[in-house]
Structure formats: C-alpha cells, structure tokens
Protein backbone atom coordinates (compact mmCIF):
# COMPACT_ATOMS: atom_id res chain seq x y z
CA UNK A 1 112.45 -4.34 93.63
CA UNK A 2 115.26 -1.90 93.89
CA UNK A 3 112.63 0.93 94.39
CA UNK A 4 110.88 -0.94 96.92
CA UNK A 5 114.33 -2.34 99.16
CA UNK A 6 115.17 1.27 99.10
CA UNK A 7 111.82 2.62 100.45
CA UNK A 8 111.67 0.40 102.99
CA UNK A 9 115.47 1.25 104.14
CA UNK A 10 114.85 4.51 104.40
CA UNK A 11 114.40 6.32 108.04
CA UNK A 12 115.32 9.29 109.95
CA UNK A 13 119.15 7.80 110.62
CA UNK A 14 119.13 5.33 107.80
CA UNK A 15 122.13 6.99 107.28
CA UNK A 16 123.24 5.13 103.92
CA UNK A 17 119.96 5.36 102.13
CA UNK A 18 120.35 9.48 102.45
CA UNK A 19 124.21 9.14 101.03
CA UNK A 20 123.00 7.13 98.14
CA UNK A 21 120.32 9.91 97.25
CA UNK A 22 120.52 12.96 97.98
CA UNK A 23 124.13 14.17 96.59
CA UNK A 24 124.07 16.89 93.79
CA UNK A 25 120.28 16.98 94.21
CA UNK A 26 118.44 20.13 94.67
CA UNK A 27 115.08 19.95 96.87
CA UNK A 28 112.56 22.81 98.10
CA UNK A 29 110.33 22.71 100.91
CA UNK A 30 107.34 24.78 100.21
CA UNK A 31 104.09 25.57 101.80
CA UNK A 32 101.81 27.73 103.42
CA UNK A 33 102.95 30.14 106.04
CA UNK A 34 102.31 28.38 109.44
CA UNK A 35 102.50 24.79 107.93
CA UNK A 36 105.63 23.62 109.78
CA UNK A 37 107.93 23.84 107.00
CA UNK A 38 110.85 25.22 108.91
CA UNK A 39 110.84 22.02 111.55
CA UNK A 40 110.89 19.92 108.71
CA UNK A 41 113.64 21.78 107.23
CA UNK A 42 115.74 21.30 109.78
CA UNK A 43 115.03 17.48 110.62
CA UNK A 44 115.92 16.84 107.10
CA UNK A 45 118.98 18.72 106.63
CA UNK A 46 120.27 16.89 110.16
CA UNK A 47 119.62 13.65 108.78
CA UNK A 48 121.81 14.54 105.66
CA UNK A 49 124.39 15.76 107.50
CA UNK A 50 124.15 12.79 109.88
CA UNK A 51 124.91 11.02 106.60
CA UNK A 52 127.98 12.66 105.80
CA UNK A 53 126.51 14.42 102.81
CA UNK A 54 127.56 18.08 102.14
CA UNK A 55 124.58 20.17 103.02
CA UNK A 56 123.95 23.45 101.68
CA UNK A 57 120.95 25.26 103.28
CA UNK A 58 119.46 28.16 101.62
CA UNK A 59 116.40 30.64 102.21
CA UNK A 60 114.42 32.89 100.22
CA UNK A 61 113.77 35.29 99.97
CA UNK A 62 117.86 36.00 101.44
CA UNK A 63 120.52 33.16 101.78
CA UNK A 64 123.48 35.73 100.53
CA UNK A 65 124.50 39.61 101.51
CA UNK A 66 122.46 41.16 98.63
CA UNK A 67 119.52 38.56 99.23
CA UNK A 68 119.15 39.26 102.93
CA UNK A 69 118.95 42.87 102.54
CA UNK A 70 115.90 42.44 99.52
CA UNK A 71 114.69 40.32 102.20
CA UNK A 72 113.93 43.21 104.65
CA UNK A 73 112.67 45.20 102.07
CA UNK A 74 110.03 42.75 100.86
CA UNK A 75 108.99 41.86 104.89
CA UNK A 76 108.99 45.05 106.56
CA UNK A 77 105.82 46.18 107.42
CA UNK A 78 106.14 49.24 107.87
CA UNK A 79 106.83 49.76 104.42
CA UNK A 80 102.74 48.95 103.60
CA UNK A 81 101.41 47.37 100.78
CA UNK A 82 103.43 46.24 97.58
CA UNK A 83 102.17 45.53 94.13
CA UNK A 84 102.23 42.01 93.38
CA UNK A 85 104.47 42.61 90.35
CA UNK A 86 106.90 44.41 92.77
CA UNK A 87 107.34 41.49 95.15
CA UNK A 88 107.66 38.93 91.93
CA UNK A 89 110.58 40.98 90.80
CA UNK A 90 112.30 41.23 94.24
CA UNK A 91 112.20 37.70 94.62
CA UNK A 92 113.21 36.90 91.40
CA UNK A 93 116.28 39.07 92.17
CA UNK A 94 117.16 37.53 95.34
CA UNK A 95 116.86 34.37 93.36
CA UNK A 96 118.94 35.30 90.73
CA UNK A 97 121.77 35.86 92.93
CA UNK A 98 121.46 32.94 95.53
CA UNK A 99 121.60 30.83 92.56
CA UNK A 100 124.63 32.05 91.12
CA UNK A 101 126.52 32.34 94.33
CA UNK A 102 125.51 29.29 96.36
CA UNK A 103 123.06 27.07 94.63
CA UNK A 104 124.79 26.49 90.98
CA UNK A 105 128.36 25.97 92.93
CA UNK A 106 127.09 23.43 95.38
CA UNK A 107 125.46 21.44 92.83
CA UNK A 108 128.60 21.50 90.82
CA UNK A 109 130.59 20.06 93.44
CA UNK A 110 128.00 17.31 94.11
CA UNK A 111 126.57 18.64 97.86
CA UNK A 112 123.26 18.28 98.46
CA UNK A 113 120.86 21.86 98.49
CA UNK A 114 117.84 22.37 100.89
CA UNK A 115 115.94 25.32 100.21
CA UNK A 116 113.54 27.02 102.31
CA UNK A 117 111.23 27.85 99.61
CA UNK A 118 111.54 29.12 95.90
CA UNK A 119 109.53 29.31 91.89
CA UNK A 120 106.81 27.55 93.63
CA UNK A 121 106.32 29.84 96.49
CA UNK A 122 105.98 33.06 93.86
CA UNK A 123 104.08 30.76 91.77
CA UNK A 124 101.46 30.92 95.43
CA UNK A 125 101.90 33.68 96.49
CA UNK A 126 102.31 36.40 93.65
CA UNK A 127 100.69 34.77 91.25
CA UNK A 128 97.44 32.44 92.53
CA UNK A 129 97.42 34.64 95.54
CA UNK A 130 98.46 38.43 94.34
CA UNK A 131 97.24 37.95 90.53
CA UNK A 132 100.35 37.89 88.43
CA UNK A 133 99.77 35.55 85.54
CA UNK A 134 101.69 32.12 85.75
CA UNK A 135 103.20 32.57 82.56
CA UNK A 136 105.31 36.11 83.61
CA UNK A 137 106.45 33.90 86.58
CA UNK A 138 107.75 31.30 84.47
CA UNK A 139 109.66 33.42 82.31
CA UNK A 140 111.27 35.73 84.48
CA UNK A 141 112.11 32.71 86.76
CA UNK A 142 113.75 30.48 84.07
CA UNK A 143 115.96 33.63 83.82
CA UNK A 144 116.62 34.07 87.40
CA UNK A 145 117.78 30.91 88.08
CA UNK A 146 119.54 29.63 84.74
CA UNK A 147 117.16 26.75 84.18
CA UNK A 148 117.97 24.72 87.00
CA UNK A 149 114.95 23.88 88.18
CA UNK A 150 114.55 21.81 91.66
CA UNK A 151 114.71 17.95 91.48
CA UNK A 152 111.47 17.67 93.92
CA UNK A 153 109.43 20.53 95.67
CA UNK A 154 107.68 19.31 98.87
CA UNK A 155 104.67 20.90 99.78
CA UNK A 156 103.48 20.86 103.46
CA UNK A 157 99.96 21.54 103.22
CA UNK A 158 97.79 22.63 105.97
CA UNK A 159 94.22 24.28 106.83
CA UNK A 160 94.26 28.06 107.82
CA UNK A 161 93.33 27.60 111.54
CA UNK A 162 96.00 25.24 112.21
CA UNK A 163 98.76 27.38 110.46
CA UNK A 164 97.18 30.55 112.17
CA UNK A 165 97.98 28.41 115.61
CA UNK A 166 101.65 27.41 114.70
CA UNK A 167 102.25 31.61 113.71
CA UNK A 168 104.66 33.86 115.91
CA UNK A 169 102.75 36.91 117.39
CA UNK A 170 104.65 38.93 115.37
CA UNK A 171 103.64 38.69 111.77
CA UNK A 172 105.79 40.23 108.60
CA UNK A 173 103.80 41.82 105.91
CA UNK A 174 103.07 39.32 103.87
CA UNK A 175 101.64 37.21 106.99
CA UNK A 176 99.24 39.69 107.64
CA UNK A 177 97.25 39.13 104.57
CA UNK A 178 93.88 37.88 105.11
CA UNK A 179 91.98 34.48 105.17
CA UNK A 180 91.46 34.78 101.48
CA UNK A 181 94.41 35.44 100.43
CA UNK A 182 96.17 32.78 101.99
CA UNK A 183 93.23 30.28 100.95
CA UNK A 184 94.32 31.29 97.10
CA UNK A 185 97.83 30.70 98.05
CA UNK A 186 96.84 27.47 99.34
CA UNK A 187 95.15 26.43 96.36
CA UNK A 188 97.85 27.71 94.28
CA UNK A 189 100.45 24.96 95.87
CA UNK A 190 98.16 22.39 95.21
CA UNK A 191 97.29 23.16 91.62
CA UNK A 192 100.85 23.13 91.20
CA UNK A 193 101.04 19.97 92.74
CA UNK A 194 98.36 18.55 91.11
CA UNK A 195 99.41 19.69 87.59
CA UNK A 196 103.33 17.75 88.05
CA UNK A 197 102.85 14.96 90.07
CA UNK A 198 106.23 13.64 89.52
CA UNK A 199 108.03 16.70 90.70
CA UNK A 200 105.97 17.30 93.71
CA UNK A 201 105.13 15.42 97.03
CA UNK A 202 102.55 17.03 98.89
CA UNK A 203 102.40 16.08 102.64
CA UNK A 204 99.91 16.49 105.08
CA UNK A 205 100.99 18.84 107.78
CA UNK A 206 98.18 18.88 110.31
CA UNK A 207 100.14 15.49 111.84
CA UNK A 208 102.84 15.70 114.65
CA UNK A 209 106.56 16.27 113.40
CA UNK A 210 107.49 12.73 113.37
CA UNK A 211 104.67 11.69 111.70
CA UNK A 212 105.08 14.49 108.81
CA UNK A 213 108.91 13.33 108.73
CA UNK A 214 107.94 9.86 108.00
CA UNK A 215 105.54 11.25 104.96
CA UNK A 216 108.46 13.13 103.96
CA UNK A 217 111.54 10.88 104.23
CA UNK A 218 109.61 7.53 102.12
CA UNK A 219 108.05 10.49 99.34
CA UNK A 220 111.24 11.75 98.72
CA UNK A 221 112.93 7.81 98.65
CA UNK A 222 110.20 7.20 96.10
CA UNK A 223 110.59 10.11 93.92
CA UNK A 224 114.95 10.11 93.54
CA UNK A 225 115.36 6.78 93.68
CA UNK A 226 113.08 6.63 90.02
C-alpha cells in the first residue's frame, strides 16, 4: 500500500514525493545517442530542485577540469578512429576522477546525483558496440569508481531513424559511426537491461517529452521507494 500511495503521488511538481526519494541517491540516464536523454535530464533535475533537494548534475565523459579536457580528446573528430580499448580507458579515467571529486562527496552529504550517462554507456558502446569483453569493463570500472555503483540506470530507448531525426548536424566522432554500430549499442542497453531488471527502467523514447517524463517519474517511484 505504501508502494502504491506513493506511485500514485508522484508527478512532475509533486514536490514532496521527490524530497522523500531521491536524497543521497545516485541515478544515470542512459541511452542511445539521439534518444532524448538530455531533455529528460533536465526535466528531472528541475523537478528535484523544485523540491528543494540538493542536485548535483554530472556528465561523462567530463563533469570536472581533467574530465572535460579527456572529453575533447575522446570527441574530436579530427583526431580519426580510436581503438575500442583506448576509448574504455579514457572513460574510465574521466570516471575515476568525477567520482572522487563530485560524485562520492555529494552522496556523502546526502544531495541527490544525476548523471548524464556512465558503466552502462561503456558497457554499449565499447563493449557490445566496439568489442571489448564485458568482463574488462567490469573490472576496470569497479576500480574507477570505488564500487559505488548507481542506485537505478534509466535507459531511453529508441529506433535509429528517430534518433538520426532528433541529431544536431554536427556529429562528434563517435556519432558518426554507422547504422550497425549503433544497432549493437542499442542492443547492448537492452541486454543490460534485460539481464538486472531491478536496477534498470527502460523507457520508451519514441513518445513526446511529457509522455516519456510520465514513464520516467512513476519507474523511478517504483524502483526507490522498494
């Protein structure tokens, strides 16, 4: 019953159900590139702060001085291609460092942290997309970020024409991959998905914003308030 009053209380500027659970939680949004993600991002870290909660937004690859410069290394086009075992270890070092210097502290202190992506992304991208077996990922991850692993990952999942519609003109290296590779990385999301149900909510992003907020705001009621 508790589960179900809180569900049901929870909406875009149900302003007490986000103070009762979201503080000293850590949540990703993840997906494919073009799947909205970044609208969604922002919607839900206004409604937090709406709330009063302490909001800490981070990005990766970036989110600190040393981050942001990896960042335009691992982007920049003209740089060509990178092996996939390259770009896992760049991440993983921007990781390593937003962790200790933004994510870790928040938490601490009990603010809530957004991210704008993170393990799941490389776990996409490098490995179901670029070939770099899950298992290095894991490893090298659980050292980048201390094992503190995210309290929910929400996946926006959409189809490759629509994302290829919602893309700037101007795509970074890794958005230049082809259809293929981004259907692997797809894939990859949803296997993860799939495989731990209870630490992902996957939500259809083909909808209008609202619509993908509502998905959002109830599967992420449902999952913290377990």
């Amino acid at each position: 019953m508790l589960i179900r009053a809180r569900l049901d209380s929870v909406a875009m500027n149900d302003r007490a159900a986000w103070a009762s659970l979201l503080p000293g939680r850590f949540l990703v949004f993840d997906g494919p590139d073009g799947s909205g993600k970044s609208t969604q991002f922002r919607a839900m870290a206004d409604a937090a702060t709406a709330a009063g909660i302490e909001t800490v937004e981070v990005r990766e690859p970036g989110g600190t001085p040393i981050g942001e410069r990896i960042r335009d290394v691992l982007l920049d086009p003209a740089l060509g291609e990178m092996v996939s075992r390259c770009e896992m270890l760049l991440y993983m070092a921007s990781r390593a460092q937003l962790m200790e210097e933004r994510v870790l502290p928040a938490l601490a202190r009990g603010a809530f942290v957004l991210a704008d992506r993170f393990i799941s992304s490389t776990l996409a991208y490098q490995g179901s997309g670029g070939g770099v077996p899950e298992d290095q990922i894991r490893t090298v991850g659980g050292i980048a970020i201390g094992g503190r692993w995210p309290d929910l990952v929400v996946i926006f999942d959409v189809d490759w024409k629509t994302a290829q519609g919602r893309m700037k003109p101007t795509l970074d290296r890794v958005e230049r991959k082809g259809e293929a590779y981004h259907a692997r990385v797809r894939a990859g999301y949803l296997d993860q998905a799939r495989r731990e149900p209870l630490r992902y909510l996957v939500v259809d992003s083909c909808q209008g914003p609202e619509a993908i907020f509502e998905q959002v705001s109830r599967g992420i009621a449902e999952r913290l308030a377990r």
